[in-house]
C-alpha atoms as a PDB file:
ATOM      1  CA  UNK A   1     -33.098  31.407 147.205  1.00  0.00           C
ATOM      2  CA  UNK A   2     -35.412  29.142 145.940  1.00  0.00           C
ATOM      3  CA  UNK A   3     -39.041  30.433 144.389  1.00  0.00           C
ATOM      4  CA  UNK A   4     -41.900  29.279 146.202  1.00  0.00           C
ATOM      5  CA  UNK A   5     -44.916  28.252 143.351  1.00  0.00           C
ATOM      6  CA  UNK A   6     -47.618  28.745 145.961  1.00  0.00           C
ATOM      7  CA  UNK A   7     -45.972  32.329 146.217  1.00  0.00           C
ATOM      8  CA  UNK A   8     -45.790  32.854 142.948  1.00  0.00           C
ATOM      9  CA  UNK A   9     -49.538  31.503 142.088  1.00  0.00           C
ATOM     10  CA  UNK A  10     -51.066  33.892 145.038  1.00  0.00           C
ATOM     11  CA  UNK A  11     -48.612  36.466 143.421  1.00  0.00           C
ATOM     12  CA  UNK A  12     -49.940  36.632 140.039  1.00  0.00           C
ATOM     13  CA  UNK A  13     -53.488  36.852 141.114  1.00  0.00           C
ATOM     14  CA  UNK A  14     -52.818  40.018 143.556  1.00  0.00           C
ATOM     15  CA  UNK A  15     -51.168  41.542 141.226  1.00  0.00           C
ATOM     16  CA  UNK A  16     -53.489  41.176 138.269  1.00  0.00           C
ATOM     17  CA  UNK A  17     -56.295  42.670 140.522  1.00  0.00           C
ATOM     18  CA  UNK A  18     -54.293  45.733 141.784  1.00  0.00           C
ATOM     19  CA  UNK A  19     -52.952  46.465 138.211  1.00  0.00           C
ATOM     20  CA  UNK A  20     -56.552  46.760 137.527  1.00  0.00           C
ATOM     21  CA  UNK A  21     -57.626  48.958 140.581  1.00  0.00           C
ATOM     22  CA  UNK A  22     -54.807  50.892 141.282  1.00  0.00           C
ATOM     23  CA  UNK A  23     -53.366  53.117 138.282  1.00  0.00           C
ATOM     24  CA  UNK A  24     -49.307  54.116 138.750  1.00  0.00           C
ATOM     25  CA  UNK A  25     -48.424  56.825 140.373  1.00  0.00           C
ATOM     26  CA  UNK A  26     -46.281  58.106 137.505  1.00  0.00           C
ATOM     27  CA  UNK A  27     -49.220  57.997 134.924  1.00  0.00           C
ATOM     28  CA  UNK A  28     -51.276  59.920 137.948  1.00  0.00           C
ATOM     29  CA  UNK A  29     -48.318  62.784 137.729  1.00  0.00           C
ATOM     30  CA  UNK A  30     -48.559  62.586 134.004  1.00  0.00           C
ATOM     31  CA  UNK A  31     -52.220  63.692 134.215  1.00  0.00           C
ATOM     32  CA  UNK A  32     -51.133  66.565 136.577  1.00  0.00           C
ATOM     33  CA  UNK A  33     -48.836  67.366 133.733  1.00  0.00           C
ATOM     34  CA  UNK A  34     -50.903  67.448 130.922  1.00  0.00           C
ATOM     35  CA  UNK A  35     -53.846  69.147 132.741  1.00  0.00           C
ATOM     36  CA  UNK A  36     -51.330  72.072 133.500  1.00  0.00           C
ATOM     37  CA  UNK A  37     -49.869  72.137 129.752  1.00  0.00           C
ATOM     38  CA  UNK A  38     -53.495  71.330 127.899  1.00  0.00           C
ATOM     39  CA  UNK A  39     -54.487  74.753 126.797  1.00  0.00           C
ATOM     40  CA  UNK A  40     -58.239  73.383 124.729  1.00  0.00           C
ATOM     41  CA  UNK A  41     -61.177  73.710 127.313  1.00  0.00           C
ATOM     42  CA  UNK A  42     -62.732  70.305 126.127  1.00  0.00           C
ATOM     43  CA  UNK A  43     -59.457  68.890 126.623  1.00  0.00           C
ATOM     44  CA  UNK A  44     -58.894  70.123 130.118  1.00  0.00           C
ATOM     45  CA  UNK A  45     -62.015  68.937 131.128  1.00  0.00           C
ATOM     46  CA  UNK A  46     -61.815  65.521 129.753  1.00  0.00           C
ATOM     47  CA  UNK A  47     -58.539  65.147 131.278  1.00  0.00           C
ATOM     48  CA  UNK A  48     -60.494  66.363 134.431  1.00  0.00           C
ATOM     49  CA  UNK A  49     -63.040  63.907 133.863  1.00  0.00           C
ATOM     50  CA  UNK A  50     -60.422  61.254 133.618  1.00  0.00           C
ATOM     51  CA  UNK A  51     -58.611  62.291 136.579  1.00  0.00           C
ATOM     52  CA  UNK A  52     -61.688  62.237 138.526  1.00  0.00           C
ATOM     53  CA  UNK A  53     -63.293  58.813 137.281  1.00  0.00           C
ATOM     54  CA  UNK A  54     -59.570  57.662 138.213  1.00  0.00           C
ATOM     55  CA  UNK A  55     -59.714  58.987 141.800  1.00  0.00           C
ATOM     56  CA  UNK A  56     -63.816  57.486 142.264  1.00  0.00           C
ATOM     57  CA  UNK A  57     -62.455  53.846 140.988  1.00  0.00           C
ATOM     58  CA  UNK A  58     -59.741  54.071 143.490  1.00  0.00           C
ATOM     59  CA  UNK A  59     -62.194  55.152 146.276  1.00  0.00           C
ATOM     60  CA  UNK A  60     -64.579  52.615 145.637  1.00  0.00           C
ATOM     61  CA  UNK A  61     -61.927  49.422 144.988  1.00  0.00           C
ATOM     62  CA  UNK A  62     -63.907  49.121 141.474  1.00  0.00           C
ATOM     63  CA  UNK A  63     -61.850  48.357 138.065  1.00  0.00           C
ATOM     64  CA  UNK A  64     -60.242  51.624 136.336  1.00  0.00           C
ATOM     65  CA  UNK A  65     -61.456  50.169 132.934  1.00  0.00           C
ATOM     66  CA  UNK A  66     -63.873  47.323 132.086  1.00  0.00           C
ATOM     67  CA  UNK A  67     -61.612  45.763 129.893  1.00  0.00           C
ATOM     68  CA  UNK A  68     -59.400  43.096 131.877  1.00  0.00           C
ATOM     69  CA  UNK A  69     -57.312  43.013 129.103  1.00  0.00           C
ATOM     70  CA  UNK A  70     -54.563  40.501 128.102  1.00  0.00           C
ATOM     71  CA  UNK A  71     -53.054  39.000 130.486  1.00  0.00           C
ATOM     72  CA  UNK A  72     -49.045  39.743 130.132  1.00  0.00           C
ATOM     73  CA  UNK A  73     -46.684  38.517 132.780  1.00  0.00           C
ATOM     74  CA  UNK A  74     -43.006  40.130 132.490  1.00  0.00           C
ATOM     75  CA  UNK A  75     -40.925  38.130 134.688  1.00  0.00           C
ATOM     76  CA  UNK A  76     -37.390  39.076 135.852  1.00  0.00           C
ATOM     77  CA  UNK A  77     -34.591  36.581 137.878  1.00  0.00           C
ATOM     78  CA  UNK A  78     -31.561  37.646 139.133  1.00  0.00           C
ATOM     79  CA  UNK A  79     -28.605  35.195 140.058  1.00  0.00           C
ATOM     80  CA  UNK A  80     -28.306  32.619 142.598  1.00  0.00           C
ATOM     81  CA  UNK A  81     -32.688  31.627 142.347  1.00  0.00           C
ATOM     82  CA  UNK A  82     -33.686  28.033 142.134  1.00  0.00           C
ATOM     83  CA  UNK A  83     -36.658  27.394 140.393  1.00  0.00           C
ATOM     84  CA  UNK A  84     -38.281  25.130 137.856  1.00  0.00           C
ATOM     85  CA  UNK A  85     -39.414  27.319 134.829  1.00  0.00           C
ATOM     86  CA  UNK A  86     -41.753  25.293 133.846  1.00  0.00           C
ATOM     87  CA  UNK A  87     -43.206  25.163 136.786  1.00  0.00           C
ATOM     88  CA  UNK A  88     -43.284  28.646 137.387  1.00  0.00           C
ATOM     89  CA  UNK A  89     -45.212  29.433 134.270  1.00  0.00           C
ATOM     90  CA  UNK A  90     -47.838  26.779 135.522  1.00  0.00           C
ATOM     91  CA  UNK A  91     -48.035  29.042 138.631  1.00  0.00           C
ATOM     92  CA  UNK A  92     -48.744  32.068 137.016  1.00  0.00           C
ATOM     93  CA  UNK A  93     -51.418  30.895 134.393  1.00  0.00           C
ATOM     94  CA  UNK A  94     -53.119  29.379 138.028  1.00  0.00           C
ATOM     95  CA  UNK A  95     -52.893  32.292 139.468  1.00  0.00           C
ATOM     96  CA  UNK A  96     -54.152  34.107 136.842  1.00  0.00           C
ATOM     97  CA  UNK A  97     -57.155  32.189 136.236  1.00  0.00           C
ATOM     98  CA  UNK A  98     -57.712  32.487 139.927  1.00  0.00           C
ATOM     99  CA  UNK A  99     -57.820  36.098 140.032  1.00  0.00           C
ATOM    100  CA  UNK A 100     -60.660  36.126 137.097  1.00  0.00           C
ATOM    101  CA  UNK A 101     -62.885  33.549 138.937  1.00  0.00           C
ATOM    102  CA  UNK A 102     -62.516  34.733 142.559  1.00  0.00           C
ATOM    103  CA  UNK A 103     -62.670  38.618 141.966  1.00  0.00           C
ATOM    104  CA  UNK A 104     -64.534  37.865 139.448  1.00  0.00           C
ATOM    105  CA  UNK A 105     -63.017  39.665 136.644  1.00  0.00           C
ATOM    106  CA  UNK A 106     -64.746  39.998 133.591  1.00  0.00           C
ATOM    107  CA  UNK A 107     -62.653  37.765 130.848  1.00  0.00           C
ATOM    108  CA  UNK A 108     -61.415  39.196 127.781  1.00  0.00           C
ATOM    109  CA  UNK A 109     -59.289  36.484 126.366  1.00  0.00           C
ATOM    110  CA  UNK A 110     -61.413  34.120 123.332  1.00  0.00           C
ATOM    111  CA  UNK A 111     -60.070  31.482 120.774  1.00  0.00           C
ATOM    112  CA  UNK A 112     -59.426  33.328 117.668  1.00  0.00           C
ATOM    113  CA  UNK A 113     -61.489  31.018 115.488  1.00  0.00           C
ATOM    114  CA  UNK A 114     -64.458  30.194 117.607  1.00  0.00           C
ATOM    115  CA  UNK A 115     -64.313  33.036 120.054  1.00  0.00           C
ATOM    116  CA  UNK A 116     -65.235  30.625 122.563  1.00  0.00           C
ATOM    117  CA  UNK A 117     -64.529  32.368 125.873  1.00  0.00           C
ATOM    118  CA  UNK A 118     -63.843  30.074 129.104  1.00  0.00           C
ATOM    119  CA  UNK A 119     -64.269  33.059 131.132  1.00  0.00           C
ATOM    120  CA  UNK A 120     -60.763  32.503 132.716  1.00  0.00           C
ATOM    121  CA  UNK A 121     -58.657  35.473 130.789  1.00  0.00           C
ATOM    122  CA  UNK A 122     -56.547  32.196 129.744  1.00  0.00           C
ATOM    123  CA  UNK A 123     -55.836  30.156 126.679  1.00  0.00           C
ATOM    124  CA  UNK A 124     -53.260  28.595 123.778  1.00  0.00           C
ATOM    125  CA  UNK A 125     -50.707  31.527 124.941  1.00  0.00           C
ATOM    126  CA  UNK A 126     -52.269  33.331 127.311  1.00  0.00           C
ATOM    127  CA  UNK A 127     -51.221  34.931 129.815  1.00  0.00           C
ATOM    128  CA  UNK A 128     -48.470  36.330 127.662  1.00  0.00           C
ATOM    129  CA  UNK A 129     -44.994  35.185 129.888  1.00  0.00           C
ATOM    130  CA  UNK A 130     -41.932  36.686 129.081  1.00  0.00           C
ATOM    131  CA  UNK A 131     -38.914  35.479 131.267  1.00  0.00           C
ATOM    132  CA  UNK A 132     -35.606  37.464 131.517  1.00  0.00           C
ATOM    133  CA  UNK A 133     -32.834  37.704 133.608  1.00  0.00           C
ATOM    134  CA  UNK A 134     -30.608  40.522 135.861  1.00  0.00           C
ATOM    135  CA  UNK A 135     -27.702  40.428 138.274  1.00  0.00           C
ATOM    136  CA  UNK A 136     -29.339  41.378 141.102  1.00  0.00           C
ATOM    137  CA  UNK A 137     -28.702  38.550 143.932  1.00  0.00           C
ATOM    138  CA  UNK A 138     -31.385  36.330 144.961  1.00  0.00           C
ATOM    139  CA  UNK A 139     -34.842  38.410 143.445  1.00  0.00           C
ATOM    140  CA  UNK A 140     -37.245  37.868 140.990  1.00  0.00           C
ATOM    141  CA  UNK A 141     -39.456  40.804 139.973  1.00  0.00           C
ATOM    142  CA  UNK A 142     -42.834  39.926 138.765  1.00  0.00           C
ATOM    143  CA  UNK A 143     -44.704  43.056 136.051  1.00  0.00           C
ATOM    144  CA  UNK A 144     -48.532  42.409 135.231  1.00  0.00           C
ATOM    145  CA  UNK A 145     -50.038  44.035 132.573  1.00  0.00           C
ATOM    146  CA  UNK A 146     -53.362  43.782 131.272  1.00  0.00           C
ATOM    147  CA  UNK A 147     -53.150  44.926 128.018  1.00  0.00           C
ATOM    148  CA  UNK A 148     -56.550  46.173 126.893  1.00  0.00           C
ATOM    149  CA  UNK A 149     -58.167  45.948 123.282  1.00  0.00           C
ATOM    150  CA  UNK A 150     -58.487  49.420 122.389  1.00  0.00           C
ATOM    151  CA  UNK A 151     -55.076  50.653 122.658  1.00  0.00           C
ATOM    152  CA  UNK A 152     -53.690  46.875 121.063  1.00  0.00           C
ATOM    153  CA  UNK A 153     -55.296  47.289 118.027  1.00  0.00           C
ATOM    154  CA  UNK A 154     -53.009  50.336 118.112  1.00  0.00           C
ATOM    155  CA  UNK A 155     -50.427  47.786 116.469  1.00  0.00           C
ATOM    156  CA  UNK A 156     -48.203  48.566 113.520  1.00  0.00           C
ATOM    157  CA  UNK A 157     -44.912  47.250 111.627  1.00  0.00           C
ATOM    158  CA  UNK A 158     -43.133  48.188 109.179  1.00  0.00           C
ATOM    159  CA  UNK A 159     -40.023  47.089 107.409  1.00  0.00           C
ATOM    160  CA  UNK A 160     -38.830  50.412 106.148  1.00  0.00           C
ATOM    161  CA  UNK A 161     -35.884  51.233 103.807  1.00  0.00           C
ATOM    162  CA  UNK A 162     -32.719  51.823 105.742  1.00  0.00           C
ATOM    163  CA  UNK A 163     -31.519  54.279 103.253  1.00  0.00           C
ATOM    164  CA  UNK A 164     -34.593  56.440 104.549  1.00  0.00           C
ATOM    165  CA  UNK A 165     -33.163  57.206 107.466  1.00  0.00           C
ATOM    166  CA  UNK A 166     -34.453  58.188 110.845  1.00  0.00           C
ATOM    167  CA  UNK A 167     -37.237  60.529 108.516  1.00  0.00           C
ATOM    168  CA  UNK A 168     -38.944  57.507 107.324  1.00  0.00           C
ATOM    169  CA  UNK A 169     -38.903  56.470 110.900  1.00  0.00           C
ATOM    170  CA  UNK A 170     -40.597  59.329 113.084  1.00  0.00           C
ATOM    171  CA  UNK A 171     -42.946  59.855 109.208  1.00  0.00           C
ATOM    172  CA  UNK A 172     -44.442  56.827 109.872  1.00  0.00           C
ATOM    173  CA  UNK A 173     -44.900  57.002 113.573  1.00  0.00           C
ATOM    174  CA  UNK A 174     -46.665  60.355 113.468  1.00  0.00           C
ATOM    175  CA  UNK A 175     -48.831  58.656 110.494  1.00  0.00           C
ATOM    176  CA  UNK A 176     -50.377  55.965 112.860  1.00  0.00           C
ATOM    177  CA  UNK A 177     -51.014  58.439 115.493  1.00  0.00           C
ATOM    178  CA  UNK A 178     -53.135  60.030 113.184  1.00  0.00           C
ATOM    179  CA  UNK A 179     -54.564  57.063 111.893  1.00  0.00           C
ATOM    180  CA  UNK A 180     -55.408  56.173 115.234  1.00  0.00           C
ATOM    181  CA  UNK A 181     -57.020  59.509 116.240  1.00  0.00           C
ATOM    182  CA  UNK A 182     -59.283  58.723 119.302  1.00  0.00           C
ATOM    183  CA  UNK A 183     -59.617  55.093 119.294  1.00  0.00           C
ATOM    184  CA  UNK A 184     -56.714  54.411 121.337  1.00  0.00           C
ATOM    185  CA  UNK A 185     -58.111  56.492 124.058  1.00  0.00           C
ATOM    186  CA  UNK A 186     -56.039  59.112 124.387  1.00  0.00           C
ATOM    187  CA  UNK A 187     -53.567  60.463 126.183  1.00  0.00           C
ATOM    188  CA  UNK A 188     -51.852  57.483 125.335  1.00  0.00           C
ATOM    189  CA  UNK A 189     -48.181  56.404 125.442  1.00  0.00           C
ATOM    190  CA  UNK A 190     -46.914  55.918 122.195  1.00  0.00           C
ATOM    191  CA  UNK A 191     -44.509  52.615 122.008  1.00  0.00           C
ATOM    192  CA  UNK A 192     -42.038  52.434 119.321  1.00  0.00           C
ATOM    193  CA  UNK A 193     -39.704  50.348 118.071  1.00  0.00           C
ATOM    194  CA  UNK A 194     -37.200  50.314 115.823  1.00  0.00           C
ATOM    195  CA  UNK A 195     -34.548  47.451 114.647  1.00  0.00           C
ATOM    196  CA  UNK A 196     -33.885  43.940 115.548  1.00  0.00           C
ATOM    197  CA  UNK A 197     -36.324  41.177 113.694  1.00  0.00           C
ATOM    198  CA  UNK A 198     -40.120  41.340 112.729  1.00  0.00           C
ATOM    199  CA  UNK A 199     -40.826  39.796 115.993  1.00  0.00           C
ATOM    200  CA  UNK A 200     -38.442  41.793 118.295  1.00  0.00           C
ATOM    201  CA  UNK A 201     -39.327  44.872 116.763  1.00  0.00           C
ATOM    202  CA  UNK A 202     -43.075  44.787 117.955  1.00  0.00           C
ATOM    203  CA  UNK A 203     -41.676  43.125 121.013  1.00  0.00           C
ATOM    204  CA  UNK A 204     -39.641  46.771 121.718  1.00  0.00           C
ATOM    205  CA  UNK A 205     -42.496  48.300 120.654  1.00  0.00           C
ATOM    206  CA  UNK A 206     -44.878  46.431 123.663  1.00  0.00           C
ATOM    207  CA  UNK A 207     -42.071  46.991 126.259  1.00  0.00           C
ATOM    208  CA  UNK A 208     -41.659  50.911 124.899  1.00  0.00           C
ATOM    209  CA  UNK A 209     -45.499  51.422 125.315  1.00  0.00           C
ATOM    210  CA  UNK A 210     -45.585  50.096 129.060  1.00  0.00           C
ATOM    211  CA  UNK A 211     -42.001  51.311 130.164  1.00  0.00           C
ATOM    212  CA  UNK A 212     -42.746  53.828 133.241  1.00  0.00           C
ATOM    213  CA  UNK A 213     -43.172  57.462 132.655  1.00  0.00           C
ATOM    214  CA  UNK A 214     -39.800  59.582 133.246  1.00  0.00           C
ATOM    215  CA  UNK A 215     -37.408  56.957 131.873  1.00  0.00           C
ATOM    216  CA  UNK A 216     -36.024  57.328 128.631  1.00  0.00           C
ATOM    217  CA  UNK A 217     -34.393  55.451 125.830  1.00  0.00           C
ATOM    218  CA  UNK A 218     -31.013  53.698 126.789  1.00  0.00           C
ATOM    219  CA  UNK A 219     -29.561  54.171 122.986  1.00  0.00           C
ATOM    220  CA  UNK A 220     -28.905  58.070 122.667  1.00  0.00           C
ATOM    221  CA  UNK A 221     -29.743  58.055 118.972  1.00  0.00           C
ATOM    222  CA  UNK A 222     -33.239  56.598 120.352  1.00  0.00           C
ATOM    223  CA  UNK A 223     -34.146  58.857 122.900  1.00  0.00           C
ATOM    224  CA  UNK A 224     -32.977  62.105 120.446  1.00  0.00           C
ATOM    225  CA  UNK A 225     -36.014  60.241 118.442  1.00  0.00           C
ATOM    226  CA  UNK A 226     -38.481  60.182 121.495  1.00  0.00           C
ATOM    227  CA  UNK A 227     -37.811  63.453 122.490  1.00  0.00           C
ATOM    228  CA  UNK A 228     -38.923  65.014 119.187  1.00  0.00           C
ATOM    229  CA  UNK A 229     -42.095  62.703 118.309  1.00  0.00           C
ATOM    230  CA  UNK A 230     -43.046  63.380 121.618  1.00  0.00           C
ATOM    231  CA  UNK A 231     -43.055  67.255 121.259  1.00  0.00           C
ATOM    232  CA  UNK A 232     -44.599  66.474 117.071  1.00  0.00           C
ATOM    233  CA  UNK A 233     -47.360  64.341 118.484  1.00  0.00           C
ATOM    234  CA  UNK A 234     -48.632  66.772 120.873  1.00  0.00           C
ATOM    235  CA  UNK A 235     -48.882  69.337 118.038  1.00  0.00           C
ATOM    236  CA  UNK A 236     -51.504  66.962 116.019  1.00  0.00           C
ATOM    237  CA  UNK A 237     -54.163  68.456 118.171  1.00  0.00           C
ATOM    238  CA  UNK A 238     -56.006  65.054 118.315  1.00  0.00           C
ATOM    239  CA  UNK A 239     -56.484  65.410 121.980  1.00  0.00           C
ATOM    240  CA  UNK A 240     -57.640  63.466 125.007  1.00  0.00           C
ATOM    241  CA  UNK A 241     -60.495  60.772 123.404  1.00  0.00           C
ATOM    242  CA  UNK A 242     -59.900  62.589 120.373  1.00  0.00           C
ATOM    243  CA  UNK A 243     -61.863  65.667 120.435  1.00  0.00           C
ATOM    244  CA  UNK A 244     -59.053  68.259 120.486  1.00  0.00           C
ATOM    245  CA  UNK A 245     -56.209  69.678 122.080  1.00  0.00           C
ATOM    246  CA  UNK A 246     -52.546  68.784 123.234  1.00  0.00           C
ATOM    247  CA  UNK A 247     -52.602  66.124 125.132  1.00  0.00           C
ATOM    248  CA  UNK A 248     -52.813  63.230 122.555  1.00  0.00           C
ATOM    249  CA  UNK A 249     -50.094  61.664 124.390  1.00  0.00           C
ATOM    250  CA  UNK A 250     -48.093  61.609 128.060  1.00  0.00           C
ATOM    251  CA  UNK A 251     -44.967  60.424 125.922  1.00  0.00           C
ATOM    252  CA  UNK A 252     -43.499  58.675 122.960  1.00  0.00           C
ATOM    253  CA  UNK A 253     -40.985  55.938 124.105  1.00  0.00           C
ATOM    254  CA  UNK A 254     -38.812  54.242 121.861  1.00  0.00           C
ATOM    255  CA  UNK A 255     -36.389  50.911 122.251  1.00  0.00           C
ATOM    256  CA  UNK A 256     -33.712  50.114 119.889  1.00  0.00           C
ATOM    257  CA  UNK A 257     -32.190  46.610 118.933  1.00  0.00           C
ATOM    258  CA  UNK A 258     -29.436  45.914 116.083  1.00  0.00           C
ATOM    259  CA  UNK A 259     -30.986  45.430 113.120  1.00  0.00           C
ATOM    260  CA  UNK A 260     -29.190  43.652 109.912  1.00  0.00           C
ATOM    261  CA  UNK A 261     -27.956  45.877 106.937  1.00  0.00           C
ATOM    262  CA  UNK A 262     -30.398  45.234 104.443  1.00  0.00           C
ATOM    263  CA  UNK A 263     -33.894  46.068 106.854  1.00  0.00           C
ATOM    264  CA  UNK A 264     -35.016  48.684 109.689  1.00  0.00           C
ATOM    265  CA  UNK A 265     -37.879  47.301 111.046  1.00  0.00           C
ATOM    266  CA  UNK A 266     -40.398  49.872 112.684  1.00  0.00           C
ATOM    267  CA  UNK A 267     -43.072  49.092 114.792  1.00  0.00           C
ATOM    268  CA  UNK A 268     -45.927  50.729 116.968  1.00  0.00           C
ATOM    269  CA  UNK A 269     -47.350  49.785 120.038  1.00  0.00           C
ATOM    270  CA  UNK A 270     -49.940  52.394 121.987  1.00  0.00           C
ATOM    271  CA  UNK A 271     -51.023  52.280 125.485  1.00  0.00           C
ATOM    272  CA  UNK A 272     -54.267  54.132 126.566  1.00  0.00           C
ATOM    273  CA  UNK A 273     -54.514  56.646 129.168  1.00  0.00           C
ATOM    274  CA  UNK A 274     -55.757  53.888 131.883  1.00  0.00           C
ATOM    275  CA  UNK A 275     -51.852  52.801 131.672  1.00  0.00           C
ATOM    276  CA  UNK A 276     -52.110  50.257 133.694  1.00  0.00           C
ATOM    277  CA  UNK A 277     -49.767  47.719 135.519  1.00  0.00           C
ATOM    278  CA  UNK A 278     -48.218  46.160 139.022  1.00  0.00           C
ATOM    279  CA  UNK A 279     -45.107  44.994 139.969  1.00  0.00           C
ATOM    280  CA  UNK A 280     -44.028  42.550 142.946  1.00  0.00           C
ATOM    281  CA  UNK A 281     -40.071  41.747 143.913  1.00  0.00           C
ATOM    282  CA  UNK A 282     -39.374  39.116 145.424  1.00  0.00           C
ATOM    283  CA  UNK A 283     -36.425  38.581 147.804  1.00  0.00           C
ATOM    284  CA  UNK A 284     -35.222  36.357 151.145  1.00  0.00           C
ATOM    285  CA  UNK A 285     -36.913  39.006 152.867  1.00  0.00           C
ATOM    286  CA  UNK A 286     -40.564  38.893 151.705  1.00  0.00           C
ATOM    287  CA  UNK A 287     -42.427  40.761 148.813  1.00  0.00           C
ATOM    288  CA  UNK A 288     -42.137  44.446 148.382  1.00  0.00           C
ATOM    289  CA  UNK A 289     -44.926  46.149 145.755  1.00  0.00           C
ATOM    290  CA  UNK A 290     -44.153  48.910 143.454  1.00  0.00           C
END
């Protein structure tokens, strides 16, 4: 199979607008969740409010949040696919720059120095592409997600002690959700992750924090670890937006990578509760959505 650009371009610009209109439907059955669990009346009826203002953006076609986020592209190729990578990334940064000026979308994205903003949710390394590769035959699965401010600066990393232990490890998880209280817009998923390098560890972390709800951690050291900060962050009582109750979070989800003897890098990554992304496959026999 070989990858159509134009396809690809058109691609990235549908799916950055329905990421932002149309929330997943397992983050709409973590809601149900929640709501059924939450026993704190403000917390039952923000989560009410939430579920509500989800339903009326839906309705309407309007954004689920005004932030547009960052950009991030995850991009997936399975065996037997011709394409030019280069080329593909081109596509993608079109088609992304597309969807902001023909929706229009509000753009996020500013130089760091200047915060000059072109108003195209682009610039030096944005979108965020990260290319991988499967087995499947002759598909290429596409993930958007527009990572928004308010959960981001949720970001933490830590090279802890290995001697520590796995203590250390869910201590200073449970210490940044509560040093993050309500500004992460809770219920939020909590991304963690632990091992590898610096850079891979916050890596995990990103991938932990967006992974669907109702998976789990491949490593079974890793999900043992998610299961309990998951039940120890919904004791905090920090609540949805941070004004009490039990649903501070739909989930903690952790990823593990080797890690060298000396180091066991920890890092956080939290998503708000406007979890947002969309995901295309592509195949011989057209485009499916998920």
């Amino acid at each position: 199979m070989r990858l159509d650009l134009k396809e690809v371009e058109e691609l990235s610009k549908t799916l950055y607008i329905r990421a932002l209109k149309l929330l997943p439907n397992d983050i709409k059955q973590g809601f149900e969740r929640l709501l059924m669990e939450e026993t704190n009346a403000t917390g039952k009826t923000i989560l009410g409010t939430m579920v509500d203002n989800i339903a009326v953006a839906e309705r309407t076609k309007n954004l689920l949040c005004q932030d547009t986020g960052i950009p991030i592209f995850n991009v997936i190729i399975g065996r037997h696919v011709d394409f030019d990578g280069a080329a593909m990334k081109a596509a993608i940064h079109r088609g992304c720059e597309r969807a902001t000026k023909e929706h229009p979308l509000r753009s996020s994205v500013v130089h760091p120095i200047t915060r000059k903003n072109e108003q195209t949710s682009c610039g030096a390394g944005i979108p965020v592409i990260h290319v991988d590769f499967d087995e499947r035959e002759e598909t290429v699965e596409i993930e958007m997600i527009p990572k928004g401010s308010g959960s981001e600066n949720g970001s933490f990393l830590q090279m802890l002690i290995p001697a520590d232990g796995a203590a250390a490890i869910k201590r200073f998880v449970i210490d940044k959700v509560i040093e993050c209280g309500g500004r992460v817009c809770p219920p939020t998923i909590v991304g963690v992750g632990v091992g590898g390098t610096s850079d891979l560890c916050m890596h995990l972390a990103k991938v932990a924090a967006t992974r669907p709800l109702g998976t789990a951690c491949a490593d079974p050291e890793g999900a043992k670890i998610e299961a309990q900060l998951s039940e120890a962050v919904n004791q905090l009582g920090i609540g949805p937006q941070g004004l009490g109750g039990r649903a501070t979070s739909f989930r903690v989800h952790v990823e593990v990578a080797a890690t060298h003897i000396t180091m066991n890098p920890v890092a956080v990554n939290i998503q708000c509760h406007s979890a947002r992304r969309a995901t295309a496959v592509i195949t011989p026999g057209g485009i499916a959505f998920e």
